[in-house]
PDB file of N, CA and C in Angstrom:
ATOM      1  N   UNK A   1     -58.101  14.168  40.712  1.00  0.00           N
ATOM      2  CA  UNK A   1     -58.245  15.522  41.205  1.00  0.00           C
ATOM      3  C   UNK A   1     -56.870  16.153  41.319  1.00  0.00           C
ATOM      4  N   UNK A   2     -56.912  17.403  41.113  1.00  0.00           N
ATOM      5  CA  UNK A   2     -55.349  18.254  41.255  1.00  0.00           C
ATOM      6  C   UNK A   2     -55.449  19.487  41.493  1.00  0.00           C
ATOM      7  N   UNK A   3     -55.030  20.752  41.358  1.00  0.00           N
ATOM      8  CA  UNK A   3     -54.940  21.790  41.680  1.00  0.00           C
ATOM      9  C   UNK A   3     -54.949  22.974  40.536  1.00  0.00           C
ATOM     10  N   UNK A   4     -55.532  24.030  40.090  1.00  0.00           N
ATOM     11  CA  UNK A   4     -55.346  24.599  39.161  1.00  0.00           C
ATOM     12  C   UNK A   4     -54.896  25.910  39.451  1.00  0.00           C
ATOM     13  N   UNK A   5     -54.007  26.494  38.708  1.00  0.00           N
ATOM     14  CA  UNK A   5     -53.146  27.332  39.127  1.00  0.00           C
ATOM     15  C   UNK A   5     -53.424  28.193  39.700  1.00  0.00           C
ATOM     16  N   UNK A   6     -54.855  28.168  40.061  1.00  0.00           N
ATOM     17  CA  UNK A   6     -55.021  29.507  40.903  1.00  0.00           C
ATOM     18  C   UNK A   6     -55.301  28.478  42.019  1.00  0.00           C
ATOM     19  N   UNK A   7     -55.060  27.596  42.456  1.00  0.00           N
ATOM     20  CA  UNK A   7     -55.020  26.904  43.368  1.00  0.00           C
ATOM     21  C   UNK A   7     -56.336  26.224  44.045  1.00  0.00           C
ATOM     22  N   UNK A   8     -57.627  26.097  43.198  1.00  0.00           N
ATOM     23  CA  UNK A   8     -58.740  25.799  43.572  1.00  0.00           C
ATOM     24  C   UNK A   8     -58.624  24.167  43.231  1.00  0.00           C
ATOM     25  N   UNK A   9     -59.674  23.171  43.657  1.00  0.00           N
ATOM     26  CA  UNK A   9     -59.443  21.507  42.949  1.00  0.00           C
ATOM     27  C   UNK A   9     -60.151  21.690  41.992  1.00  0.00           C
ATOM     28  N   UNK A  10     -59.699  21.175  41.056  1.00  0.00           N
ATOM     29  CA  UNK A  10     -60.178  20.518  40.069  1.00  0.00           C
ATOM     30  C   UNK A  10     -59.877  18.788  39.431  1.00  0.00           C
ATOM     31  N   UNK A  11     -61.079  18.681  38.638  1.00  0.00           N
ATOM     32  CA  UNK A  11     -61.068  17.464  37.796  1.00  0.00           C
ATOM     33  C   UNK A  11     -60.442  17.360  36.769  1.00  0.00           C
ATOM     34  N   UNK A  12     -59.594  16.244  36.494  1.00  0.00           N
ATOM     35  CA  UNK A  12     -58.287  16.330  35.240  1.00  0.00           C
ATOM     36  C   UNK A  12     -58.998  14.874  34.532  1.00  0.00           C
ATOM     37  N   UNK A  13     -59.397  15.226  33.683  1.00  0.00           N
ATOM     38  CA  UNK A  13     -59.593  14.222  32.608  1.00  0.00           C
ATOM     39  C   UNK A  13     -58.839  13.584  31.590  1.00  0.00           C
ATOM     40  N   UNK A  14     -58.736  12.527  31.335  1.00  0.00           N
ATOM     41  CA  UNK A  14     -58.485  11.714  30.296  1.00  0.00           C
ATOM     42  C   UNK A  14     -58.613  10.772  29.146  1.00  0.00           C
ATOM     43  N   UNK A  15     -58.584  10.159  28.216  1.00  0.00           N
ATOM     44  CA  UNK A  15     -58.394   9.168  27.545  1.00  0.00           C
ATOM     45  C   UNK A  15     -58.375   8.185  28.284  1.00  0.00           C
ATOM     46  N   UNK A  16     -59.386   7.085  28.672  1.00  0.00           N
ATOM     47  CA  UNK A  16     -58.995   5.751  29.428  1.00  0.00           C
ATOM     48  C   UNK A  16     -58.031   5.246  28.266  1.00  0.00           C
ATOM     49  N   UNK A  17     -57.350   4.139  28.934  1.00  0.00           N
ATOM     50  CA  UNK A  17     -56.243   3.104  28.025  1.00  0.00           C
ATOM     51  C   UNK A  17     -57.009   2.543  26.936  1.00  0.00           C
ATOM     52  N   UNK A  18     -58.344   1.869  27.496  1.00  0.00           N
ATOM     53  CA  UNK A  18     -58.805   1.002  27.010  1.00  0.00           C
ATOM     54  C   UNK A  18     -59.575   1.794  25.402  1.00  0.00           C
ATOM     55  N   UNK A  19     -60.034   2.506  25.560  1.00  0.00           N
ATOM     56  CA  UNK A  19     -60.772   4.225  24.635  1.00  0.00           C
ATOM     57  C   UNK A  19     -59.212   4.020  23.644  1.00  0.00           C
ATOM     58  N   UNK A  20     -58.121   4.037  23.975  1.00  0.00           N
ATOM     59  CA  UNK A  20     -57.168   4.600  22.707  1.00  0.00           C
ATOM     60  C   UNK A  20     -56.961   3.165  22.165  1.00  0.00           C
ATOM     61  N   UNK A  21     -56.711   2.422  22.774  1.00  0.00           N
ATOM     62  CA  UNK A  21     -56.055   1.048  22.431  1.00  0.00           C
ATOM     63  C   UNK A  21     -57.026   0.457  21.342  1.00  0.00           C
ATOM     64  N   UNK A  22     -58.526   0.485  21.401  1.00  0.00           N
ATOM     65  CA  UNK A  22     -60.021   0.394  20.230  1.00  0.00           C
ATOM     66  C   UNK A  22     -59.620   1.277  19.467  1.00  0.00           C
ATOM     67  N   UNK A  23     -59.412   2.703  19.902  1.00  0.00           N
ATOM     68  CA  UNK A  23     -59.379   3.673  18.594  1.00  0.00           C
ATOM     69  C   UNK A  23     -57.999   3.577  17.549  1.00  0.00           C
ATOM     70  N   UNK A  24     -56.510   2.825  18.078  1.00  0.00           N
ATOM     71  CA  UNK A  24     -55.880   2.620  17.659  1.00  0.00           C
ATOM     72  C   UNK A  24     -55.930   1.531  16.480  1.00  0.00           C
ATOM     73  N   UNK A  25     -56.512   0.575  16.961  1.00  0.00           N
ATOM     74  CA  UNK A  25     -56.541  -0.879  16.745  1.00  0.00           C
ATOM     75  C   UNK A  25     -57.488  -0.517  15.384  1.00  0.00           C
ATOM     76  N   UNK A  26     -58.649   0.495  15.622  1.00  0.00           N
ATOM     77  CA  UNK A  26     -59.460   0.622  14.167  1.00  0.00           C
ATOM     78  C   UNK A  26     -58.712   1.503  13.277  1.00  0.00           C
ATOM     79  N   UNK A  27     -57.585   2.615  13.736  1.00  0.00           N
ATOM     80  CA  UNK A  27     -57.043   3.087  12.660  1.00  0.00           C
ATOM     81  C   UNK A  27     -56.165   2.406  12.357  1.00  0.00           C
ATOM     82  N   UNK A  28     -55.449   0.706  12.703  1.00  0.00           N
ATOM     83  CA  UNK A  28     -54.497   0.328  12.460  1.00  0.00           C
ATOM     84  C   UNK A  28     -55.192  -0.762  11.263  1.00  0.00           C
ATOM     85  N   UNK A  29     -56.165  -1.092  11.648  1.00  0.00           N
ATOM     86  CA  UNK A  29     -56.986  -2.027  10.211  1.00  0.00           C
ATOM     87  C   UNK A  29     -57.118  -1.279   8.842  1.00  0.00           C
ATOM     88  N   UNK A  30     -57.492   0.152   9.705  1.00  0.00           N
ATOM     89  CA  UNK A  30     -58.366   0.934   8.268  1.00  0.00           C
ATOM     90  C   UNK A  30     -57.011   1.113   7.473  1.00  0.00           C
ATOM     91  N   UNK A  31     -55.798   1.782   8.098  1.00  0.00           N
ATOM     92  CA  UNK A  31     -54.465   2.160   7.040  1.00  0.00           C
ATOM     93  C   UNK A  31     -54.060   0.608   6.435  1.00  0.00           C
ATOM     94  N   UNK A  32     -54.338  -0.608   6.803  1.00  0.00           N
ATOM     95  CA  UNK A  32     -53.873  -2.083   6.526  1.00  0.00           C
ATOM     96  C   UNK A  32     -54.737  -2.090   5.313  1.00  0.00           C
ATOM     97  N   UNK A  33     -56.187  -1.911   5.537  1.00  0.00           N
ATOM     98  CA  UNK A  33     -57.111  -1.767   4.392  1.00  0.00           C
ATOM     99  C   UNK A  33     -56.712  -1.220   3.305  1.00  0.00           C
ATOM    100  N   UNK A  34     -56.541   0.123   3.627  1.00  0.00           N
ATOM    101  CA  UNK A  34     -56.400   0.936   2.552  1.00  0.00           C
ATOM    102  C   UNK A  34     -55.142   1.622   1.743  1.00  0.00           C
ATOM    103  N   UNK A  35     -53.995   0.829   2.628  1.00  0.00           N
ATOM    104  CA  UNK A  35     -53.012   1.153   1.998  1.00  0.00           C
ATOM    105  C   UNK A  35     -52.333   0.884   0.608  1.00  0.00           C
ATOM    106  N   UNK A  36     -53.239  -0.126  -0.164  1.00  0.00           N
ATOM    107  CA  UNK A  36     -53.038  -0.462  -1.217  1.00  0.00           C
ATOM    108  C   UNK A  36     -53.653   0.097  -2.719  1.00  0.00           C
ATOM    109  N   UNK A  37     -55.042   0.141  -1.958  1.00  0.00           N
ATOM    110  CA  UNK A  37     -56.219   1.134  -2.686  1.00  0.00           C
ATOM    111  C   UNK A  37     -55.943   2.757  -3.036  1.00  0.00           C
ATOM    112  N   UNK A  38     -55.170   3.422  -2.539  1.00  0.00           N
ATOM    113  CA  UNK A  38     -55.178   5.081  -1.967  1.00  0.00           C
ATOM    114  C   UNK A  38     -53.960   5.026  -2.433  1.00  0.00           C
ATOM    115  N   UNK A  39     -53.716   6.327  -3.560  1.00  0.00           N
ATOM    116  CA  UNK A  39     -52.638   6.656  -3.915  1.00  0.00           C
ATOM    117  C   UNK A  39     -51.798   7.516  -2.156  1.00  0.00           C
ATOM    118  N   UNK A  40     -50.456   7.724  -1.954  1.00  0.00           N
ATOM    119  CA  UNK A  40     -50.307   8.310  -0.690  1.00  0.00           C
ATOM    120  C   UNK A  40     -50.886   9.453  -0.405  1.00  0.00           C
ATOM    121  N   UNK A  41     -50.766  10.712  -1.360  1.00  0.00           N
ATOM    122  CA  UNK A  41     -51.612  12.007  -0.470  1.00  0.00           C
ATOM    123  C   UNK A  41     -53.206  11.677  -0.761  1.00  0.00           C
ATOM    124  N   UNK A  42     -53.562  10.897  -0.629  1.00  0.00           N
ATOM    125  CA  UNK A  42     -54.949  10.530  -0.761  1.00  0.00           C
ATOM    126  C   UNK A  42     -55.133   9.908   0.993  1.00  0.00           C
ATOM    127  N   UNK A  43     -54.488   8.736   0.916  1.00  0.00           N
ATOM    128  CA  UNK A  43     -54.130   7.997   2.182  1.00  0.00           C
ATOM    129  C   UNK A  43     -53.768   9.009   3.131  1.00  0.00           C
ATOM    130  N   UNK A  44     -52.987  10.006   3.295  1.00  0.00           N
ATOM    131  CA  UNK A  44     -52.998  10.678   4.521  1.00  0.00           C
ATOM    132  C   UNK A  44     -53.905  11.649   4.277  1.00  0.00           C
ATOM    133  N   UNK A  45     -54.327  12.091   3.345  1.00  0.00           N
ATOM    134  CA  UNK A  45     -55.384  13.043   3.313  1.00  0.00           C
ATOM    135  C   UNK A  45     -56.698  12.859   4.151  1.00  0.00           C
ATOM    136  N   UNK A  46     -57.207  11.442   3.838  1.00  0.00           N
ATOM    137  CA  UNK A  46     -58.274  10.681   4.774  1.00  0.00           C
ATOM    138  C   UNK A  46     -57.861  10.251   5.987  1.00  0.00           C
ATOM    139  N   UNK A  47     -56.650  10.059   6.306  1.00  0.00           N
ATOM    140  CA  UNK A  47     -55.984  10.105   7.533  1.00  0.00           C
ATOM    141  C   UNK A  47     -56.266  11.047   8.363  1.00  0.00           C
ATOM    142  N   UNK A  48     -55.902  12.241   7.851  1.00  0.00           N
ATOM    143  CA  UNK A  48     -55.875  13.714   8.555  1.00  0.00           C
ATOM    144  C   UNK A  48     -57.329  13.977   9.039  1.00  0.00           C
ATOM    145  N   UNK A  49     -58.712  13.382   8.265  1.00  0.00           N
ATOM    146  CA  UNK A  49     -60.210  13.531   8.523  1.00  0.00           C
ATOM    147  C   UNK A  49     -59.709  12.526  10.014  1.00  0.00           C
ATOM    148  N   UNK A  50     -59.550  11.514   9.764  1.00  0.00           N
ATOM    149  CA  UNK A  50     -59.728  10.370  11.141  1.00  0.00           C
ATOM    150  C   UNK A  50     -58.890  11.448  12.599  1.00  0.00           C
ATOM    151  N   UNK A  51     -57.946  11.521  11.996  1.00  0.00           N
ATOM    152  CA  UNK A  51     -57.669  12.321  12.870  1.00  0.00           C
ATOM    153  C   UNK A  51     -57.714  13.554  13.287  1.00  0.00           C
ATOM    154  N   UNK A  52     -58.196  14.346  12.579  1.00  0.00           N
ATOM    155  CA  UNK A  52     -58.772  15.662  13.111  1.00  0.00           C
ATOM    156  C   UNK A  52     -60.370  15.094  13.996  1.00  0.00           C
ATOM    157  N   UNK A  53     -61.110  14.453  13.453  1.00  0.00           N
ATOM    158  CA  UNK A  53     -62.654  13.597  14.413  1.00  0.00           C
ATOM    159  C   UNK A  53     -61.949  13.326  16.087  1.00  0.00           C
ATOM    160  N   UNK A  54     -60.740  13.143  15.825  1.00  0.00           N
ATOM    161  CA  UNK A  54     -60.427  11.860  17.240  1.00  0.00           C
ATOM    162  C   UNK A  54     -59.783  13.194  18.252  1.00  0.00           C
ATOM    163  N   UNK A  55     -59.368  13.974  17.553  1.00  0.00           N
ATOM    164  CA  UNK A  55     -59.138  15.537  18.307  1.00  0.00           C
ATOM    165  C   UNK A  55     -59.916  16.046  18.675  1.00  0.00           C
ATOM    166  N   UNK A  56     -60.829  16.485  17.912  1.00  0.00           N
ATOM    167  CA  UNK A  56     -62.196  17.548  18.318  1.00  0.00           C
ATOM    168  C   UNK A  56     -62.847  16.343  19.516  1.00  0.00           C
ATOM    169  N   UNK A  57     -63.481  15.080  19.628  1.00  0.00           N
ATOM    170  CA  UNK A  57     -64.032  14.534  20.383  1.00  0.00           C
ATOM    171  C   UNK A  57     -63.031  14.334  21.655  1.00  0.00           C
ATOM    172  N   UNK A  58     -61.799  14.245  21.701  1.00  0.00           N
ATOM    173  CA  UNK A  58     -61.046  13.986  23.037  1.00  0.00           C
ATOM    174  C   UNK A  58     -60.230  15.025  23.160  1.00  0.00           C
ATOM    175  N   UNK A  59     -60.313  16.247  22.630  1.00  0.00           N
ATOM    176  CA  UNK A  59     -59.262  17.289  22.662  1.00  0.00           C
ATOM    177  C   UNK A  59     -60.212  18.217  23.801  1.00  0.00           C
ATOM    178  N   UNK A  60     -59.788  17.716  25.266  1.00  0.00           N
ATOM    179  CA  UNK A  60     -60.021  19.002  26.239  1.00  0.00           C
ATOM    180  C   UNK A  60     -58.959  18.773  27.100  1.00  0.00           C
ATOM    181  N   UNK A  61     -58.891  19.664  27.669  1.00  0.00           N
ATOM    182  CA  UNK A  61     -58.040  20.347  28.710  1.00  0.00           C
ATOM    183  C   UNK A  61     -57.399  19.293  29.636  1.00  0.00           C
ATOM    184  N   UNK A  62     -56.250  19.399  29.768  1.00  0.00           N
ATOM    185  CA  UNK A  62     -55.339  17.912  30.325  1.00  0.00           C
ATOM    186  C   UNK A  62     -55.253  17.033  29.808  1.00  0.00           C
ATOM    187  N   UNK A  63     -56.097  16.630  28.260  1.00  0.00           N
ATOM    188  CA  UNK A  63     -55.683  15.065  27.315  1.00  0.00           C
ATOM    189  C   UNK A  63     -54.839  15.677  26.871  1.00  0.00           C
ATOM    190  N   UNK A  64     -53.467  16.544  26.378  1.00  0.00           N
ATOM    191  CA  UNK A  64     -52.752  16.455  25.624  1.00  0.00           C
ATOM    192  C   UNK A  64     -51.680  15.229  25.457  1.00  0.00           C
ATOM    193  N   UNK A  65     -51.404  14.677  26.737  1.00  0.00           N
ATOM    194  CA  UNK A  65     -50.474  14.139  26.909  1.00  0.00           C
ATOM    195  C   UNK A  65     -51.055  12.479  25.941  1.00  0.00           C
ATOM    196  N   UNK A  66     -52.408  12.246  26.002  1.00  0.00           N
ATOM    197  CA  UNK A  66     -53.070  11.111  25.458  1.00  0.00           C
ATOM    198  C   UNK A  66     -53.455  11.576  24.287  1.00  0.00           C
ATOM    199  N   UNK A  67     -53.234  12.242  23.449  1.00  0.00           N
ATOM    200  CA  UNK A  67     -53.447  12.966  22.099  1.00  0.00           C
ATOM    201  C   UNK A  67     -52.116  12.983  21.083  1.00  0.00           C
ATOM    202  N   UNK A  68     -51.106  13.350  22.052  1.00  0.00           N
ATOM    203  CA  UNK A  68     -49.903  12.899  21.517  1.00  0.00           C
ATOM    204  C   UNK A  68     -49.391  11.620  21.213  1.00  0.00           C
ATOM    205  N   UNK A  69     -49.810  10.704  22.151  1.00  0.00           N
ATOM    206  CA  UNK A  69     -49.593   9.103  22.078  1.00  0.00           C
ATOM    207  C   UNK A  69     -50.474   8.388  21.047  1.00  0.00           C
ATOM    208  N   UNK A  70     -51.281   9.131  20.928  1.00  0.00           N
ATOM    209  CA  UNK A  70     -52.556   8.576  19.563  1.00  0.00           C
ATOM    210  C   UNK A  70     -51.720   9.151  18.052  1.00  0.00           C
ATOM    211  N   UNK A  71     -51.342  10.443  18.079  1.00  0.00           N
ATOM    212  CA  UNK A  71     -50.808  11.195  16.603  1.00  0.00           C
ATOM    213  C   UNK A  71     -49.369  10.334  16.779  1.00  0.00           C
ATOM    214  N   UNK A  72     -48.680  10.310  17.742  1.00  0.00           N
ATOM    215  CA  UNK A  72     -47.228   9.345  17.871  1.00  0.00           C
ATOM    216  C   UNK A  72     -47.170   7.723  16.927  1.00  0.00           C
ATOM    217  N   UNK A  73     -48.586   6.798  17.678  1.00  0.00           N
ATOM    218  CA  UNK A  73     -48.395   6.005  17.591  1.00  0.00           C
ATOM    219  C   UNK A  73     -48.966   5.965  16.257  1.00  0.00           C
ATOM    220  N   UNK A  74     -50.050   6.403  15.649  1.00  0.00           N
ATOM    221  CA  UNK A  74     -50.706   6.409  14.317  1.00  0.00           C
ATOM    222  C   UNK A  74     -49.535   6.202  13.024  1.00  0.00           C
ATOM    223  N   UNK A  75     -48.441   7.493  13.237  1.00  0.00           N
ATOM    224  CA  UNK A  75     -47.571   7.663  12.534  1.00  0.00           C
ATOM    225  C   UNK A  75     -46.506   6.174  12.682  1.00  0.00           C
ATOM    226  N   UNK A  76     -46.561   5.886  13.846  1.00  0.00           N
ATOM    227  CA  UNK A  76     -45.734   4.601  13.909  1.00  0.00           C
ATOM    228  C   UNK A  76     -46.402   3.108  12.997  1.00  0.00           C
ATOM    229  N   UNK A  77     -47.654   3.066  12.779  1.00  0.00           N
ATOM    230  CA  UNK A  77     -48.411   2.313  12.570  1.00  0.00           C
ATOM    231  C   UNK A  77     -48.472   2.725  10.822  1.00  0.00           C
ATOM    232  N   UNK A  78     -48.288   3.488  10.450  1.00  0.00           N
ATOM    233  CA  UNK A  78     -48.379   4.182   9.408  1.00  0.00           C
ATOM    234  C   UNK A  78     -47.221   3.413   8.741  1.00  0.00           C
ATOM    235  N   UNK A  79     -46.016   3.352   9.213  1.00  0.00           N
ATOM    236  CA  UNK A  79     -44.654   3.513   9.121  1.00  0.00           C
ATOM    237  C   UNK A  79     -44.803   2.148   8.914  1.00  0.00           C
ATOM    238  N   UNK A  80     -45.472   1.284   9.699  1.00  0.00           N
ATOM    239  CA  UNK A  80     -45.638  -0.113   9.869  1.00  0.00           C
ATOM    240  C   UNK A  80     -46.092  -0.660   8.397  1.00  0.00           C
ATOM    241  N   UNK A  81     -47.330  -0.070   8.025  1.00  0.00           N
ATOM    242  CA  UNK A  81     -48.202  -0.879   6.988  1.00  0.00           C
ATOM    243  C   UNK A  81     -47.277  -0.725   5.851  1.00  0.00           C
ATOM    244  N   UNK A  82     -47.045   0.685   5.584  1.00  0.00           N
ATOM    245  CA  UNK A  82     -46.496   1.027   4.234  1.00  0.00           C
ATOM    246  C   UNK A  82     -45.406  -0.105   4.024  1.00  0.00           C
ATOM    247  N   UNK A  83     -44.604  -0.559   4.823  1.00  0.00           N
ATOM    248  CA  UNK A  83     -43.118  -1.453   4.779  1.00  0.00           C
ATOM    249  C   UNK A  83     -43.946  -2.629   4.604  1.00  0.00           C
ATOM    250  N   UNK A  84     -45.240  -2.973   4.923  1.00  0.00           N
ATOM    251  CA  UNK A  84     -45.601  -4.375   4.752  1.00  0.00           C
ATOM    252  C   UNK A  84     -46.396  -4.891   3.498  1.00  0.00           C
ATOM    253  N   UNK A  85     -46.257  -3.812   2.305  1.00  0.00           N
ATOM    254  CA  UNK A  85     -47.056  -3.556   1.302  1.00  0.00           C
ATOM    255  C   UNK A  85     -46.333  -4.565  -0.253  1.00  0.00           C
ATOM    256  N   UNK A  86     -44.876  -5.400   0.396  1.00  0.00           N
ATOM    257  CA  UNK A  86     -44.455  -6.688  -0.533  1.00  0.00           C
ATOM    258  C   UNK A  86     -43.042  -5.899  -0.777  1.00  0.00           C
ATOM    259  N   UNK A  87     -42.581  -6.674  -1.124  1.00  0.00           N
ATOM    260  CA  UNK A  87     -41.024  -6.049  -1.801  1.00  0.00           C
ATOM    261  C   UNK A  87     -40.438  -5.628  -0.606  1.00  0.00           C
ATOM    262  N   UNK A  88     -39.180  -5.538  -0.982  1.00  0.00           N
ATOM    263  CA  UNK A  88     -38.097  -4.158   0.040  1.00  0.00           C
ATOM    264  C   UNK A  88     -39.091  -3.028   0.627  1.00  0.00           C
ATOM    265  N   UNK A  89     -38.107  -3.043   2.110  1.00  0.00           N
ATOM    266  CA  UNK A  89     -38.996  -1.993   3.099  1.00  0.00           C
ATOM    267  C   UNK A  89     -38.240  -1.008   2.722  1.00  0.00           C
ATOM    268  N   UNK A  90     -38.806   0.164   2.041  1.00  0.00           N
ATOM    269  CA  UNK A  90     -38.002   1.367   1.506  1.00  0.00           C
ATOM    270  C   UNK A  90     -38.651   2.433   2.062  1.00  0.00           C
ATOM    271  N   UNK A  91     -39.356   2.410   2.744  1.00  0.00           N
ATOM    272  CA  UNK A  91     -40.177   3.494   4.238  1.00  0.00           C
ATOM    273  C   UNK A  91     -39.094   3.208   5.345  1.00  0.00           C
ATOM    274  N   UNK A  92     -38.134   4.097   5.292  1.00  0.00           N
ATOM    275  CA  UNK A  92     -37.041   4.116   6.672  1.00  0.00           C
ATOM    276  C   UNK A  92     -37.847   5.296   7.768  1.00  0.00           C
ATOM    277  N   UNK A  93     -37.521   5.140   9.254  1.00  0.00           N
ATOM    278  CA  UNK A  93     -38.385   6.075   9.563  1.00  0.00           C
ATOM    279  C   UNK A  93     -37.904   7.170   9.379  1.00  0.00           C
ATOM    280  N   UNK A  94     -36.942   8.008   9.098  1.00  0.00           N
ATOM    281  CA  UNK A  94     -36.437   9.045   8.799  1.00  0.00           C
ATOM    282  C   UNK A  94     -37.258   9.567   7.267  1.00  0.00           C
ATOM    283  N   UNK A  95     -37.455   8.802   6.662  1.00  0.00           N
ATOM    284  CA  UNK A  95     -38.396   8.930   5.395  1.00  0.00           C
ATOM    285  C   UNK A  95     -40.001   9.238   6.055  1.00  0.00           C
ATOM    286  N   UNK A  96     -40.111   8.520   6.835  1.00  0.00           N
ATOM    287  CA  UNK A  96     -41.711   8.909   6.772  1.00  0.00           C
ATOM    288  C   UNK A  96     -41.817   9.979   7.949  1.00  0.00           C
ATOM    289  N   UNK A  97     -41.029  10.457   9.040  1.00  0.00           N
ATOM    290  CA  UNK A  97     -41.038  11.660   9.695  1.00  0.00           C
ATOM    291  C   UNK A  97     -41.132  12.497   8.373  1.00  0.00           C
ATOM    292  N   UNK A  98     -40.389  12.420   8.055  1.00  0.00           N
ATOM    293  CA  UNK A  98     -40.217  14.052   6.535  1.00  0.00           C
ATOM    294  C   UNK A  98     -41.972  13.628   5.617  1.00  0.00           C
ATOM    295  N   UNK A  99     -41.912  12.277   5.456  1.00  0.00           N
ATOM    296  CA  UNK A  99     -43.028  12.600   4.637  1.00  0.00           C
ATOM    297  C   UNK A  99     -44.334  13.020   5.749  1.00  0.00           C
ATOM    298  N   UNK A 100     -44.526  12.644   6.913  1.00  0.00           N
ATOM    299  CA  UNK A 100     -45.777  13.313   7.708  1.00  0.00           C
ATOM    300  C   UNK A 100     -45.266  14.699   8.437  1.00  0.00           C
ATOM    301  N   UNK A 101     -44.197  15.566   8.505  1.00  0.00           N
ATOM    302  CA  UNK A 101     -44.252  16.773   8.577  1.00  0.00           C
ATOM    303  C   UNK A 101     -43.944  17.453   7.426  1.00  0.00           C
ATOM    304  N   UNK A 102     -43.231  17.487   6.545  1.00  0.00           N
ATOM    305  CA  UNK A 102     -43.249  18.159   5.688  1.00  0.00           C
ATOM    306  C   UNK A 102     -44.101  18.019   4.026  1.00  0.00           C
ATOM    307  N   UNK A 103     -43.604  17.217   3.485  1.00  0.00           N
ATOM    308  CA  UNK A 103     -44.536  17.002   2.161  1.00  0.00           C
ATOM    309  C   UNK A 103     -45.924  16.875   1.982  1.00  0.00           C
ATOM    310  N   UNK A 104     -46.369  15.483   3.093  1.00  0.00           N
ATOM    311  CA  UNK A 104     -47.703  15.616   3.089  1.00  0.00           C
ATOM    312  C   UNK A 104     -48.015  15.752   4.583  1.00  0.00           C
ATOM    313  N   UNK A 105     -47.809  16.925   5.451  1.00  0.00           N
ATOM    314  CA  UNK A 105     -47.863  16.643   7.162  1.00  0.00           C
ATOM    315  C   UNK A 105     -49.149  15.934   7.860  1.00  0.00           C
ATOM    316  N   UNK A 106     -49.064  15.019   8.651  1.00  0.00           N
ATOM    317  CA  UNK A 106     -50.547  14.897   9.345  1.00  0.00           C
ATOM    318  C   UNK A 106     -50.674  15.950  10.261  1.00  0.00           C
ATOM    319  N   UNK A 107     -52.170  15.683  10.644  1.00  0.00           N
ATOM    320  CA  UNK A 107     -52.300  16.775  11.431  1.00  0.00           C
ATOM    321  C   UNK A 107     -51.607  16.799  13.035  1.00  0.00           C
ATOM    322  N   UNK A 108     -51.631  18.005  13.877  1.00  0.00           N
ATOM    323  CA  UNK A 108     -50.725  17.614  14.820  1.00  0.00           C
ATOM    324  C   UNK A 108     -51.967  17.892  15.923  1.00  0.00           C
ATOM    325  N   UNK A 109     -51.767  17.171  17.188  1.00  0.00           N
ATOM    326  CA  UNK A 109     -52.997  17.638  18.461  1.00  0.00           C
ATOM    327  C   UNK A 109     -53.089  18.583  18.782  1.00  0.00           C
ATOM    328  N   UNK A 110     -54.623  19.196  18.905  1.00  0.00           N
ATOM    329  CA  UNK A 110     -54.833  20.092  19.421  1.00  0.00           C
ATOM    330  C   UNK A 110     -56.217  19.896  20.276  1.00  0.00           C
ATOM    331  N   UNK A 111     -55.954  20.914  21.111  1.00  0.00           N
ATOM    332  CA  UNK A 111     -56.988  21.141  22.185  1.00  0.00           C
ATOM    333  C   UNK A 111     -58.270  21.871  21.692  1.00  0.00           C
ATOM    334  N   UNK A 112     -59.255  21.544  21.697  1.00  0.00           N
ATOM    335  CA  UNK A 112     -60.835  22.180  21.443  1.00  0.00           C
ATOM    336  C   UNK A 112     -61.341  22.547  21.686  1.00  0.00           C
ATOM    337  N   UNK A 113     -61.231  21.718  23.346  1.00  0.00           N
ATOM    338  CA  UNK A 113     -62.555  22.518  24.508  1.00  0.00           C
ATOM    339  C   UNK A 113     -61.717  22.550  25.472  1.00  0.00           C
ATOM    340  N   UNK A 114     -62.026  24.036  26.021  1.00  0.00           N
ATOM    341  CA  UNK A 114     -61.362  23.856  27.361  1.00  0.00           C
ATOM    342  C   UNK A 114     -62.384  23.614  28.614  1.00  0.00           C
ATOM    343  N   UNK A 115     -61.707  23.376  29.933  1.00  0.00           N
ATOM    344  CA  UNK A 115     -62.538  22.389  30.823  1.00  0.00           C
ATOM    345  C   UNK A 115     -62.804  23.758  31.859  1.00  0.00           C
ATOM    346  N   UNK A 116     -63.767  24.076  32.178  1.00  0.00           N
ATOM    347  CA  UNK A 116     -64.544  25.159  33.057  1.00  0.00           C
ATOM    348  C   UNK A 116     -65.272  24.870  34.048  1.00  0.00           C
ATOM    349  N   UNK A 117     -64.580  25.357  35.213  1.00  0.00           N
ATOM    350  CA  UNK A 117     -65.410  25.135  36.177  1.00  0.00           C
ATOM    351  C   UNK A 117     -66.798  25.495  36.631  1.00  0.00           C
ATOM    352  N   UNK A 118     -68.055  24.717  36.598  1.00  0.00           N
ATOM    353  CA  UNK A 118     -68.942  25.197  37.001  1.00  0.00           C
ATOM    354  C   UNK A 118     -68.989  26.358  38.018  1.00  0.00           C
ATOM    355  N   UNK A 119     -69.663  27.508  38.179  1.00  0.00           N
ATOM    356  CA  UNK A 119     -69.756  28.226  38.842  1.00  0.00           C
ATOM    357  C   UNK A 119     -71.025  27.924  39.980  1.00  0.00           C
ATOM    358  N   UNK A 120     -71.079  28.106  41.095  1.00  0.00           N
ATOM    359  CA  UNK A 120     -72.481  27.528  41.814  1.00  0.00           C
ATOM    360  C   UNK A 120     -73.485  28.499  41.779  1.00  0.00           C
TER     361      UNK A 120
END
């Protein structure tokens, strides 16, 4: 519970730990899966579906802060597989920031629903 700027209580919702850490763990198999199969703008292209789904369903009012840690860590995990794909790790992270904002960007969090107080 907390206060909303007009100073009435309200309920602040979140992402439990346990909710991102499953949803992580399945986008961290699926990019392991498919990182070999999927040319790259293919691979983040279907990326960007997973993650635009995981926005619209947890994107309300006060998850930003747990929306960011999901698009943060994805990209970290991202960063992960590609280097583990045989040969020299030639994915530096400075390479794959530029390749997920600029060339091929993932998508970034956004909010969907906002949270409204019942009226009585």
């Amino acid at each position: 519970m907390s206060k909303s700027q007009k100073g009435k209580p309200i309920l602040k919702r979140k992402t439990s730990s346990k909710k991102l850490n499953q949803a992580l763990k399945r986008i961290s198999d699926w990019i392991k899966c498919f990182r070999h199969q999927l040319p790259m703008r293919e691979l983040i292209e279907e990326l960007n579906q997973k993650l635009r789904g995981h926005y619209a369903y947890y994107g309300i009012t006060f998850n930003c802060r747990k929306l960011h840690t999901y698009y943060n860590r994805t990209k970290h995990l991202l960063h992960k597989w590609l280097n583990h794909r045989g040969g020299k790790r030639v994915w530096t992270w400075n390479r794959i920031a530029k390749q997920t904002t600029e060339w091929i960007p993932l998508i970034r969090p956004k909010i969907h629903h906002s949270y409204r107080l019942a009226k009585p």
